[in-house]
N, C-alpha and C. Protein backbone atom coordinates (compact mmCIF):
# COMPACT_ATOMS: atom_id res chain seq x y z
N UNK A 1 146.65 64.57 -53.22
CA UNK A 1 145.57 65.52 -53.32
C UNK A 1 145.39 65.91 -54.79
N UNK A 2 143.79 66.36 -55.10
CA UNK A 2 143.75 66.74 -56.55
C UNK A 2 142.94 67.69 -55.83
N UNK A 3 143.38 68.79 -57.58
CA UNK A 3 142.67 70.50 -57.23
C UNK A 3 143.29 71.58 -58.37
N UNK A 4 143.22 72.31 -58.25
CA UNK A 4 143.54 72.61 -59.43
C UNK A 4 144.57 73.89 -58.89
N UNK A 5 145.23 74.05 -58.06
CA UNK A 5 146.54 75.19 -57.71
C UNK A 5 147.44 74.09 -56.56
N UNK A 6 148.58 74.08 -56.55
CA UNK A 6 149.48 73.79 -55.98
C UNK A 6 149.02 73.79 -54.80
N UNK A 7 150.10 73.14 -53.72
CA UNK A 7 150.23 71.69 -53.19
C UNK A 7 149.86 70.63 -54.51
N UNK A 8 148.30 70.37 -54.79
CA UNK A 8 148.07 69.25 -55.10
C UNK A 8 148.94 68.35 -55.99
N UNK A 9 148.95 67.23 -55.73
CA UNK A 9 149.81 66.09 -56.55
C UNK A 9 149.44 66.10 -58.24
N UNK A 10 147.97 65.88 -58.12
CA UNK A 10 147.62 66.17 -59.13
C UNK A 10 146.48 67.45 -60.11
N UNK A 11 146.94 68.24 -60.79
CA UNK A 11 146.54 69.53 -60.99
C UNK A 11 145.56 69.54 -62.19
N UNK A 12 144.66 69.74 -62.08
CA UNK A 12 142.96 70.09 -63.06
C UNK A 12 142.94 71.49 -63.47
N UNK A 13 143.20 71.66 -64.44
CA UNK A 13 143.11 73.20 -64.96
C UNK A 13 141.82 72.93 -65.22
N UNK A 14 140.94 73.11 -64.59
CA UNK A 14 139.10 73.29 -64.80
C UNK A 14 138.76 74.45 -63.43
N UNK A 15 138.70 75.46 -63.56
CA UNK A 15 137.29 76.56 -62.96
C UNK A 15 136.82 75.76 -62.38
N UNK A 16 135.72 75.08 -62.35
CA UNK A 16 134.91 74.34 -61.64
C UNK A 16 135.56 73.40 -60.62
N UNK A 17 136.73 73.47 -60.64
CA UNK A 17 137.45 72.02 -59.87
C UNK A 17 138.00 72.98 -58.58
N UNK A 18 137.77 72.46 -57.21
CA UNK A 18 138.30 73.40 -56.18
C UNK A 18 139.89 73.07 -55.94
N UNK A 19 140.41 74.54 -55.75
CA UNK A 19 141.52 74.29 -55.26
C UNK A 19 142.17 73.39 -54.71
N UNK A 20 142.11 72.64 -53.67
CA UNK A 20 141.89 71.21 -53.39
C UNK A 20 140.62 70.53 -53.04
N UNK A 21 140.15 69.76 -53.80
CA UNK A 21 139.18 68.82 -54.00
C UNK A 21 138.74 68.07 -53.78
N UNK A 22 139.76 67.12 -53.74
CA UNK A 22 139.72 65.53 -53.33
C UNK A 22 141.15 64.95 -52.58
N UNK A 23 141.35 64.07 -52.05
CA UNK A 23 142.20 63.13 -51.75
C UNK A 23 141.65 61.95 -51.97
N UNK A 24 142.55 61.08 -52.29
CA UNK A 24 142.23 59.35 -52.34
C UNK A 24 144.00 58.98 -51.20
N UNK A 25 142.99 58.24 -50.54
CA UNK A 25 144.27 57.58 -49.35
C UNK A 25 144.19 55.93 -49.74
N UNK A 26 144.97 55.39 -49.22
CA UNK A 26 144.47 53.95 -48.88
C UNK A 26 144.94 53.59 -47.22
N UNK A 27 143.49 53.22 -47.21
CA UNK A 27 143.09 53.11 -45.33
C UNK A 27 142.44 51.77 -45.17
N UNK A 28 142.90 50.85 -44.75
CA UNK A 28 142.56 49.51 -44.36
C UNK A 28 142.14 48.49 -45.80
N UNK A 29 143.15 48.83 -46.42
CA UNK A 29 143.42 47.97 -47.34
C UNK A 29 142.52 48.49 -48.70
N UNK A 30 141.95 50.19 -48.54
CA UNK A 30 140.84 50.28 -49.62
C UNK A 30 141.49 51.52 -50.08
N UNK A 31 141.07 51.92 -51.30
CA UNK A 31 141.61 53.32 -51.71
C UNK A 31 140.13 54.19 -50.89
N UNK A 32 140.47 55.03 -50.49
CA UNK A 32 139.26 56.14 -50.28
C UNK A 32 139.27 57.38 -51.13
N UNK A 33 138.12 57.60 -51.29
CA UNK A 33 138.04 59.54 -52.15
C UNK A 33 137.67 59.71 -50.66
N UNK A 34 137.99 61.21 -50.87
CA UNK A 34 137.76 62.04 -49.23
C UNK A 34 137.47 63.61 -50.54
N UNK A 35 136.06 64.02 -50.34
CA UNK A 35 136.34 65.04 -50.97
C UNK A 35 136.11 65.80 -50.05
N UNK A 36 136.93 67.27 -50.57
CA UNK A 36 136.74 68.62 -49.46
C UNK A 36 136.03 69.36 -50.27
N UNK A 37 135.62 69.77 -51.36
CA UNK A 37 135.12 70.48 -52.11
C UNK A 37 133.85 70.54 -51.63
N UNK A 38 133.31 71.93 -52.02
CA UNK A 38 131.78 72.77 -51.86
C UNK A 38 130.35 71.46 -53.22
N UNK A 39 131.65 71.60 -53.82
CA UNK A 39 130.38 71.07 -55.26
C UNK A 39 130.61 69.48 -55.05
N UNK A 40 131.11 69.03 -54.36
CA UNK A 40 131.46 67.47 -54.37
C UNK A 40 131.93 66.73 -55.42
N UNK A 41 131.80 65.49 -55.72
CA UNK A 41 132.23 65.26 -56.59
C UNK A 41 131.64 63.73 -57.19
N UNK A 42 131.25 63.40 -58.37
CA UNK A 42 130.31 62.05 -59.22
C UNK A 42 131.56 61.07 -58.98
N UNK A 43 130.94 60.09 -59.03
CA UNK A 43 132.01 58.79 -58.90
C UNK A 43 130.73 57.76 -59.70
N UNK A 44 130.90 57.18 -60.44
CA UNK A 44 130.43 56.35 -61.38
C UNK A 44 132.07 55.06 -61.27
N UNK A 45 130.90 54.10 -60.58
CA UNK A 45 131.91 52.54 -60.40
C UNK A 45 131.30 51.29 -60.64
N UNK A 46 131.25 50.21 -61.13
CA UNK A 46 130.70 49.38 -61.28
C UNK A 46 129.09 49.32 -61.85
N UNK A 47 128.69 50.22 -62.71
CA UNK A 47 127.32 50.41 -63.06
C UNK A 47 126.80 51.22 -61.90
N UNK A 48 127.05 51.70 -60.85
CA UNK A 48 126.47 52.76 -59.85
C UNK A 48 126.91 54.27 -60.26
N UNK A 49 126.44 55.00 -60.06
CA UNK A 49 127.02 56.67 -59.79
C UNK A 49 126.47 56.74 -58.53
N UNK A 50 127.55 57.52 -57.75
CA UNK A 50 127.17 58.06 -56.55
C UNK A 50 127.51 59.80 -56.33
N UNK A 51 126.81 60.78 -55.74
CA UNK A 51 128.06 61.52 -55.43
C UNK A 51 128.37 61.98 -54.10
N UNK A 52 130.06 61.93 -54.09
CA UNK A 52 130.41 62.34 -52.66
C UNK A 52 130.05 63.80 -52.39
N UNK A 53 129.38 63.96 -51.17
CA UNK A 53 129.66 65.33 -50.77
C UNK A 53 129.83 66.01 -50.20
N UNK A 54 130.82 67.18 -50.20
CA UNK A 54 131.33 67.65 -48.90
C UNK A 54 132.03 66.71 -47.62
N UNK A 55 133.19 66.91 -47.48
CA UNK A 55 133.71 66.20 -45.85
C UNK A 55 133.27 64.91 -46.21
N UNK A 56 132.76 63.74 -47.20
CA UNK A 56 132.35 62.31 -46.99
C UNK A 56 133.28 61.69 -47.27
N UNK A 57 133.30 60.65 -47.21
CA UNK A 57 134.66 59.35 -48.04
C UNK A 57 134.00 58.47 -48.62
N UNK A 58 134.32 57.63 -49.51
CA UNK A 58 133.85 56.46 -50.07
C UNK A 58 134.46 55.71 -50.57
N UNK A 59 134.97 54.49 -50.08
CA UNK A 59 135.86 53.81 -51.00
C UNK A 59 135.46 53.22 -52.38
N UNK A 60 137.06 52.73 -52.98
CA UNK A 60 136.82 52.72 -54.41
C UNK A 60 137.57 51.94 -54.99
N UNK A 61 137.15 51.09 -55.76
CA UNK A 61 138.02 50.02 -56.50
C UNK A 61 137.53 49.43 -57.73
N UNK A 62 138.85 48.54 -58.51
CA UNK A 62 138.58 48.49 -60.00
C UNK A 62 138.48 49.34 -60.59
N UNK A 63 137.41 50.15 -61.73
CA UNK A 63 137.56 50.71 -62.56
C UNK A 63 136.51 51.70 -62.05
N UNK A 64 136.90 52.47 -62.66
CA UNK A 64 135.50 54.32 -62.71
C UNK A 64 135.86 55.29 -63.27
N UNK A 65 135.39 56.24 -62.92
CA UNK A 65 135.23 57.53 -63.16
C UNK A 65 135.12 58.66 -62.20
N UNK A 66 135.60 59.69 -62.14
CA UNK A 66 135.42 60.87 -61.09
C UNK A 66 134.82 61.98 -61.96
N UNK A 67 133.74 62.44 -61.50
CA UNK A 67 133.40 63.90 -62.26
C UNK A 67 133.85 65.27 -61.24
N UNK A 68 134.51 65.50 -61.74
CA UNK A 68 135.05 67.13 -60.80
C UNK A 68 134.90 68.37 -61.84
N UNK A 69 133.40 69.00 -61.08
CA UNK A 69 133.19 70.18 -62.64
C UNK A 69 132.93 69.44 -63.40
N UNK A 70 133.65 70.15 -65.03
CA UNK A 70 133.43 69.51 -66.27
C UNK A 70 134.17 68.14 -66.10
N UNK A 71 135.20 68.21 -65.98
CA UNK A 71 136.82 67.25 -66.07
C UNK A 71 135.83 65.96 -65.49
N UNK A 72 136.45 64.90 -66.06
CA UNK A 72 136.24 63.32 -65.77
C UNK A 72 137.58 63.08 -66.08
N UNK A 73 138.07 62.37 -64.75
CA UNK A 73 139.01 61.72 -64.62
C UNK A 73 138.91 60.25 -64.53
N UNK A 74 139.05 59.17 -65.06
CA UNK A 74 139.17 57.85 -65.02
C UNK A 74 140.57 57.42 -63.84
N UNK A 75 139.70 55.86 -63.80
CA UNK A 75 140.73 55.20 -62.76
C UNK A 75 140.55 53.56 -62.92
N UNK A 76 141.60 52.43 -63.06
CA UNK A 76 141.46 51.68 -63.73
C UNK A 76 142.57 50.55 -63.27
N UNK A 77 142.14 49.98 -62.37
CA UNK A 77 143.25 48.93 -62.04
C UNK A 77 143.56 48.04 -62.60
N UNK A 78 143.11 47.28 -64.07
CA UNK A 78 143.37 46.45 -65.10
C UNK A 78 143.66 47.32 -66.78
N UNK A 79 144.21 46.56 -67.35
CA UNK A 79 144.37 46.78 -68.43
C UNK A 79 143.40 46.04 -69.33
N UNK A 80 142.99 47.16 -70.57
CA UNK A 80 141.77 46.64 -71.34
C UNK A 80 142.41 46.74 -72.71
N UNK A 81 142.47 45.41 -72.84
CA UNK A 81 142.99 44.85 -74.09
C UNK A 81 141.92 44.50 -75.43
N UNK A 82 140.70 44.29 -75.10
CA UNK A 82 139.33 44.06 -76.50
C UNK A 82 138.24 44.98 -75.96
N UNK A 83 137.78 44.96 -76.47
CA UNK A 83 135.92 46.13 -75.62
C UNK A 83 134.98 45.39 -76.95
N UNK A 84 133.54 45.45 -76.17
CA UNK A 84 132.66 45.13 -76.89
C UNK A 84 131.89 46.58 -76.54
N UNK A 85 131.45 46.69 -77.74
CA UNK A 85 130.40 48.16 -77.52
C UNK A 85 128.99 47.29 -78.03
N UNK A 86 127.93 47.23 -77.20
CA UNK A 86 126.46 47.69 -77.63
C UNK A 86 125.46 48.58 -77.20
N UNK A 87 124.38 48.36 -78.09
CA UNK A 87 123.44 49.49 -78.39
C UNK A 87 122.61 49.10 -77.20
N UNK A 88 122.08 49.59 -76.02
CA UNK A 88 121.12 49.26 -75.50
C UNK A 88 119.72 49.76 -75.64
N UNK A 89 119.90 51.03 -75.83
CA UNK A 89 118.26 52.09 -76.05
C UNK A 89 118.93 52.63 -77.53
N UNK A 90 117.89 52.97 -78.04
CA UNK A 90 117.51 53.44 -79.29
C UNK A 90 117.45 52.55 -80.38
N UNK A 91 117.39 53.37 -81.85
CA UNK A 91 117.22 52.45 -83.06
C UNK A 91 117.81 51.32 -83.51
N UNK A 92 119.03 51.12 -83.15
CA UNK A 92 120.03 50.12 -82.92
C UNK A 92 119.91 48.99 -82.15
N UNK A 93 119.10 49.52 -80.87
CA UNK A 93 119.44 48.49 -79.58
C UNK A 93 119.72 47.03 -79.88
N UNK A 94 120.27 46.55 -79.55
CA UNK A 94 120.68 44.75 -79.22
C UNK A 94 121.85 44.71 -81.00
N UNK A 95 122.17 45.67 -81.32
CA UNK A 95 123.75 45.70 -81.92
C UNK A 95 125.04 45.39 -81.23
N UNK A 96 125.89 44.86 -81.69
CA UNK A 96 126.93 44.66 -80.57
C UNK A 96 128.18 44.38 -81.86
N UNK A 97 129.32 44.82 -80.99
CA UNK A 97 130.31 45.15 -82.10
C UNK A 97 131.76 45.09 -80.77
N UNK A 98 132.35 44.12 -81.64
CA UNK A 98 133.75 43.95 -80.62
C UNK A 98 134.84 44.25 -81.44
N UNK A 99 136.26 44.42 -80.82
CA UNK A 99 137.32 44.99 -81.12
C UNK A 99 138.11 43.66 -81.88
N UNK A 100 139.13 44.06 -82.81
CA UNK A 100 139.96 42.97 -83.32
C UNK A 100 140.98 42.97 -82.55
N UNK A 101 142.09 41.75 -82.35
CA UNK A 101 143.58 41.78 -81.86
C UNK A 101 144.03 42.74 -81.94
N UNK A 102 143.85 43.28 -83.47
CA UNK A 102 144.96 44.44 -83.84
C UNK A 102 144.24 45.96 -83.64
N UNK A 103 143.04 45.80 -83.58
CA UNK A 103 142.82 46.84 -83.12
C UNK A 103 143.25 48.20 -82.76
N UNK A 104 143.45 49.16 -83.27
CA UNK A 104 144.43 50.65 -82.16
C UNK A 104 143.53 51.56 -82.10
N UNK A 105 142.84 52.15 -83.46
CA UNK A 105 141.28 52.91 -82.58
C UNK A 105 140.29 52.35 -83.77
N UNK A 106 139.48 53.24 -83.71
CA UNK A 106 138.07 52.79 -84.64
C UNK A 106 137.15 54.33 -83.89
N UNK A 107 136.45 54.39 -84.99
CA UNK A 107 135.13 55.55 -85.09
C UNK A 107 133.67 54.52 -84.80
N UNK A 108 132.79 55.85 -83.90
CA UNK A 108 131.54 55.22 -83.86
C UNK A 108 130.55 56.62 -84.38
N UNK A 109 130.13 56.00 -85.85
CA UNK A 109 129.11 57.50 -86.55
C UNK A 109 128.21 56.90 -87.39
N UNK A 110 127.83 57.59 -88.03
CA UNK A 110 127.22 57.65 -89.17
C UNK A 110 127.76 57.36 -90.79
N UNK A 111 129.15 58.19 -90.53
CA UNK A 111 130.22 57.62 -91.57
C UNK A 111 130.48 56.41 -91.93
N UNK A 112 130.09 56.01 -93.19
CA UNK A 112 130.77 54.77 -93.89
C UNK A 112 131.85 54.05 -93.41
N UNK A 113 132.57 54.81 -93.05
CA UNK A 113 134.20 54.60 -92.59
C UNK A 113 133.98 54.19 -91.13
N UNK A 114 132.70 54.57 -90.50
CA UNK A 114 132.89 53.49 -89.29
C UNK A 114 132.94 52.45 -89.16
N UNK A 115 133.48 51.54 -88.16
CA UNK A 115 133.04 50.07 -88.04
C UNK A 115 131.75 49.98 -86.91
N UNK A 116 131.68 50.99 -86.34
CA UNK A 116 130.36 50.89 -85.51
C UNK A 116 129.66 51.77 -86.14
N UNK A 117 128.96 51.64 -87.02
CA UNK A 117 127.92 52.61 -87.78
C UNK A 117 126.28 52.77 -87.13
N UNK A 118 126.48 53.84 -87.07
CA UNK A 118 124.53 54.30 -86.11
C UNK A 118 124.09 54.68 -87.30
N UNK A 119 122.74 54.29 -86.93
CA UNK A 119 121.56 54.87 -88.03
C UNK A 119 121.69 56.38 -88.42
N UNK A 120 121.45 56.36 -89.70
CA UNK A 120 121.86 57.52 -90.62
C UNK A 120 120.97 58.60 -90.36
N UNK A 121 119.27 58.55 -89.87
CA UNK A 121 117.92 58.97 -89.91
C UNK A 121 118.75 60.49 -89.24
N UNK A 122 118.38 61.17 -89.37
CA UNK A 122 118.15 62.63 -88.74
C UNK A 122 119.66 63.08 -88.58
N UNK A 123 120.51 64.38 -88.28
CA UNK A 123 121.60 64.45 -88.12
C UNK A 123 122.20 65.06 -86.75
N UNK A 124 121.47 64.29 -85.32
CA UNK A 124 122.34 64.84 -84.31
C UNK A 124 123.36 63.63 -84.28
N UNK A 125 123.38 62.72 -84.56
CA UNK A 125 124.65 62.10 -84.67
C UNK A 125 125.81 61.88 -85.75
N UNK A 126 126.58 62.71 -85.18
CA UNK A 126 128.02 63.00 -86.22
C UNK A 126 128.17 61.95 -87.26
N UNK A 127 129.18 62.17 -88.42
CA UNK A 127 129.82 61.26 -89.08
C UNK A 127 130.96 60.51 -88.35
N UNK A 128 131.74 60.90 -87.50
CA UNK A 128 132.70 60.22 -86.90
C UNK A 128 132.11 60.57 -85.41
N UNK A 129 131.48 60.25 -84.85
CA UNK A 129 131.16 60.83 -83.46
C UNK A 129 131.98 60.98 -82.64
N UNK A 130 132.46 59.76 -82.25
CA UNK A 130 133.05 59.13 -81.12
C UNK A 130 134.47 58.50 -81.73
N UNK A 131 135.18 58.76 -80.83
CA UNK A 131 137.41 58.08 -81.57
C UNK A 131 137.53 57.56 -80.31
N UNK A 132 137.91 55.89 -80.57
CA UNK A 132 138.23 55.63 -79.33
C UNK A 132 139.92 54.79 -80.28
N UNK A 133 140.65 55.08 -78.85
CA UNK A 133 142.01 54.79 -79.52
C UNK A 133 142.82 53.95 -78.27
N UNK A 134 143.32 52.82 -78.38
CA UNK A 134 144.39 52.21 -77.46
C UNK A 134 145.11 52.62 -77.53
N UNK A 135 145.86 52.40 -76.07
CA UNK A 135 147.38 53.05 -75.54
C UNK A 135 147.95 51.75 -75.91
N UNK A 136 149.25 52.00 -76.42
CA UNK A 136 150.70 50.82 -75.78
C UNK A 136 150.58 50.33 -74.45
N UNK A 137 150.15 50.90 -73.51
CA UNK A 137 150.53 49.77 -72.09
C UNK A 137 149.19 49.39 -71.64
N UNK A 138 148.13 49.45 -72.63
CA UNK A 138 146.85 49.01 -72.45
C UNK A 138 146.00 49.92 -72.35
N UNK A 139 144.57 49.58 -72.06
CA UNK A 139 143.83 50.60 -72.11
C UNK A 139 143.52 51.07 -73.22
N UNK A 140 141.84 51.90 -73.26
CA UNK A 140 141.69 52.80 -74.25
C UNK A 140 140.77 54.20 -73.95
N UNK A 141 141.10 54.76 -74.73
CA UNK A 141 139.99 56.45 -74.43
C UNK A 141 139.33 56.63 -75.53
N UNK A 142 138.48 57.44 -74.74
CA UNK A 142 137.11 58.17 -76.30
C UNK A 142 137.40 59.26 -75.96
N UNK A 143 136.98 59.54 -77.18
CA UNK A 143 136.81 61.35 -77.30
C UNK A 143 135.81 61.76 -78.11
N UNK A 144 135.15 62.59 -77.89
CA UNK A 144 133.80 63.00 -78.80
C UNK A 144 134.43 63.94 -79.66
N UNK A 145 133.80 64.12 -80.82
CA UNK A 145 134.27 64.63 -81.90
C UNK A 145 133.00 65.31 -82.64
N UNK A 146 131.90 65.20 -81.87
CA UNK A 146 130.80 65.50 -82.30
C UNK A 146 130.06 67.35 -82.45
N UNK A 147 129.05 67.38 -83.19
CA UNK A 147 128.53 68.64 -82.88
C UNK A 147 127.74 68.95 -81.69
N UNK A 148 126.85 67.60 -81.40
CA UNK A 148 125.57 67.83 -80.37
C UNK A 148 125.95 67.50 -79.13
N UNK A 149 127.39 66.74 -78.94
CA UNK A 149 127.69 66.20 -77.51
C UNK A 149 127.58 64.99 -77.28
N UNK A 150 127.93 63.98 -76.43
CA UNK A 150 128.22 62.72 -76.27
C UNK A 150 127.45 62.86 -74.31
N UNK A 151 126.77 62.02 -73.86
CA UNK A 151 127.28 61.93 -71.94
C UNK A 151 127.11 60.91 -71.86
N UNK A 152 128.41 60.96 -70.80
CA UNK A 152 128.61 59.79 -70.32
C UNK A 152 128.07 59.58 -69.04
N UNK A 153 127.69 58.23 -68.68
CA UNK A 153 127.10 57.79 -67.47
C UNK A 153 125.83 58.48 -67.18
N UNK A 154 124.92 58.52 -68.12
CA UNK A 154 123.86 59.37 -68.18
C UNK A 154 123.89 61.07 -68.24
N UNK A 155 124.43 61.64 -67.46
CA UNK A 155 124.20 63.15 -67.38
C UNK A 155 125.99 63.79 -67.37
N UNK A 156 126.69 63.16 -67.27
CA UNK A 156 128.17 63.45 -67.94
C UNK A 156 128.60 64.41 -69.03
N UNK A 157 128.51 65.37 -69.29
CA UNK A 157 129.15 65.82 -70.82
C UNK A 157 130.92 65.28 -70.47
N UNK A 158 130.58 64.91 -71.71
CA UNK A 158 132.14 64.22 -72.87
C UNK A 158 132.38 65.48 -72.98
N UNK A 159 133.82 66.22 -72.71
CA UNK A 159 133.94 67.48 -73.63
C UNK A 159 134.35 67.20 -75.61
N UNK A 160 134.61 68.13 -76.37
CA UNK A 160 134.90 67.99 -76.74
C UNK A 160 135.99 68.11 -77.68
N UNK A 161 136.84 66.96 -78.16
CA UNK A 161 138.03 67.20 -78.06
C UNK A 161 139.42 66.55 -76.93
N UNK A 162 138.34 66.61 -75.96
CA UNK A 162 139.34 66.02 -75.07
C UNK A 162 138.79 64.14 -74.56
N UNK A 163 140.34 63.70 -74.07
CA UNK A 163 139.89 61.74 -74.06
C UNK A 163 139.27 61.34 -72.65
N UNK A 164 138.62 60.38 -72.78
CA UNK A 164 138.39 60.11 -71.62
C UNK A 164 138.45 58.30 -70.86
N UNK A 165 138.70 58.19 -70.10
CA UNK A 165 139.38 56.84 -70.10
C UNK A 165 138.16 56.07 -70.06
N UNK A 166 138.20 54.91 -70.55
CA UNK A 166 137.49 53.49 -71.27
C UNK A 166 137.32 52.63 -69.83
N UNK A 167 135.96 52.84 -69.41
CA UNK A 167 136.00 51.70 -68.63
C UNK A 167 134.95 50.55 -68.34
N UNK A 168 134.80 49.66 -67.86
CA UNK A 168 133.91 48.32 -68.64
C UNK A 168 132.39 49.13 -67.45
N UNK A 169 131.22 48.89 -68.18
CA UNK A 169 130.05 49.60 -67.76
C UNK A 169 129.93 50.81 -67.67
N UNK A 170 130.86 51.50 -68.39
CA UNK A 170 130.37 52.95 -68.11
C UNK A 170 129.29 53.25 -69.60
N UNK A 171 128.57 54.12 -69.89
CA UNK A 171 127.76 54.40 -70.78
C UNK A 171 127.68 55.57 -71.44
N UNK A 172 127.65 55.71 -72.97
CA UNK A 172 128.00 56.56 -73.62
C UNK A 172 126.73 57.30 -74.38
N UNK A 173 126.29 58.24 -73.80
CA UNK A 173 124.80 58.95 -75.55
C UNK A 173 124.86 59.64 -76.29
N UNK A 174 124.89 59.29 -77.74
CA UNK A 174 125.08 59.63 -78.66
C UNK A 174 123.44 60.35 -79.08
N UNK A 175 123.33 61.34 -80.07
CA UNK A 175 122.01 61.65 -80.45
C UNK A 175 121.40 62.40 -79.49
N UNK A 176 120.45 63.30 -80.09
CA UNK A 176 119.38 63.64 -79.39
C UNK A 176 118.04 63.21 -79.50
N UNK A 177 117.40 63.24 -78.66
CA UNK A 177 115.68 63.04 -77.96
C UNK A 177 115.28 61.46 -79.15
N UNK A 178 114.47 61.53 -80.23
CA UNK A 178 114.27 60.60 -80.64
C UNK A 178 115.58 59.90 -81.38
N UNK A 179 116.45 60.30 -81.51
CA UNK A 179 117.74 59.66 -82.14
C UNK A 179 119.19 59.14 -81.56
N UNK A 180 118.23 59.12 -80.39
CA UNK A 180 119.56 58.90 -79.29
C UNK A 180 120.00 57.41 -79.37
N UNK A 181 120.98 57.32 -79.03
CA UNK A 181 121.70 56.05 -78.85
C UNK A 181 122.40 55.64 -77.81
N UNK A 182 121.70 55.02 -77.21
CA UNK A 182 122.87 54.89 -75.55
C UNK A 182 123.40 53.33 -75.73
N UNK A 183 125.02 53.50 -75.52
CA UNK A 183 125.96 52.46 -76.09
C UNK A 183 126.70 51.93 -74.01
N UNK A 184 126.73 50.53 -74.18
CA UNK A 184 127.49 50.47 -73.06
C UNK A 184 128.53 49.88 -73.59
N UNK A 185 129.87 49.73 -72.87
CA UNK A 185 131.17 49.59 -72.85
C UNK A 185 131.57 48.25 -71.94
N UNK A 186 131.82 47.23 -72.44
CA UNK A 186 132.08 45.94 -72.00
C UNK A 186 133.63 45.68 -72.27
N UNK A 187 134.08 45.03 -71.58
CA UNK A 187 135.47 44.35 -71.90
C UNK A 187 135.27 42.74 -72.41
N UNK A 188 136.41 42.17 -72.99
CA UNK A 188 136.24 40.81 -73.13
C UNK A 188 137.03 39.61 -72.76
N UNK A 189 138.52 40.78 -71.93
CA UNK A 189 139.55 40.28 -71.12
C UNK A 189 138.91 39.26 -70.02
N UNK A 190 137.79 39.54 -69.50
CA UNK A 190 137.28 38.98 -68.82
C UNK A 190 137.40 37.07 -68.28
């Protein structure tokens, strides 16, 4: 169970997250979300968002995302060893920028010092916007670092400050209204 006060297995210090929330079981060979919560809860999987709500189930596999409240929790049955980031909408679009072997993080801004550098024009997009950093046992997270905000999977707020797990199709927007930049997230393990 996830929620944010005891029993639960796993604990969400987020207000917005109900006491108990969710369960994920595995029932005929599938993981299920079962949410109990009033506000339900976003599940972004395979290029879909759905959201569960109230009393529903939905199974779930490979890689995603859970939105509970603010909190996004990731879920990720492979390890992501390269990522390709491109630009799909905005000034950028059809940019594309992949990770080295050695790779451990890299910035996506405006800053010189990025290796994914966005157009400089106007300033809702940060100098370092976006930190995405690999783990040792694989995997990687972003974290926004920005002034104006980052969302993910279209209507998502990134908090900021805090990571969020890396997963192949999920989508990131940088910028506001005419300066936006919406980046998708590819793997190359593939």
């Amino acid at each position: 169970m996830l929620g944010r006060e005891k029993p639960c297995d796993v604990l969400v210090t987020n207000s917005e997250v109900s006491k108990k929330h969710l369960t994920i079981s595995f029932d005929d060979g599938k993981f299920v979300v079962s949410t109990m919560s009033q506000f339900g809860t976003g599940l972004f999987n395979e290029e879909a968002t759905t959201v569960v709500a109230e009393n529903d189930a939905v199974p779930i596999s490979g890689s995603g995302l859970m939105k509970l409240g603010r909190s996004i929790v990731g879920f990720n049955s492979k390890k992501l060893e390269h990522l390709l980031i491109e630009v799909i909408d905005g000034d950028a679009k059809g940019r594309k920028w992949a990770t080295g072997p050695k790779a451990k993080s890299f910035y996506v801004g405006r800053s010189e010092e990025c290796p994914v550098k966005m157009p400089t024009a106007g300033s809702s997009i940060s100098g370092k916007h976006l930190e995405f950093q690999k783990h040792i046992d694989g995997g990687w997270t972003v974290m926004d670092n920005s002034t104006f905000g980052t969302l993910v999977c279209g209507d998502w707020p990134l908090r900021k400050g805090k990571k969020c797990l890396v997963v192949p199709g999920m989508t990131l927007e940088i910028g506001k209204e005419h300066q936006m930049q919406k980046l998708i997230i590819k793997t190359l393990d593939d």
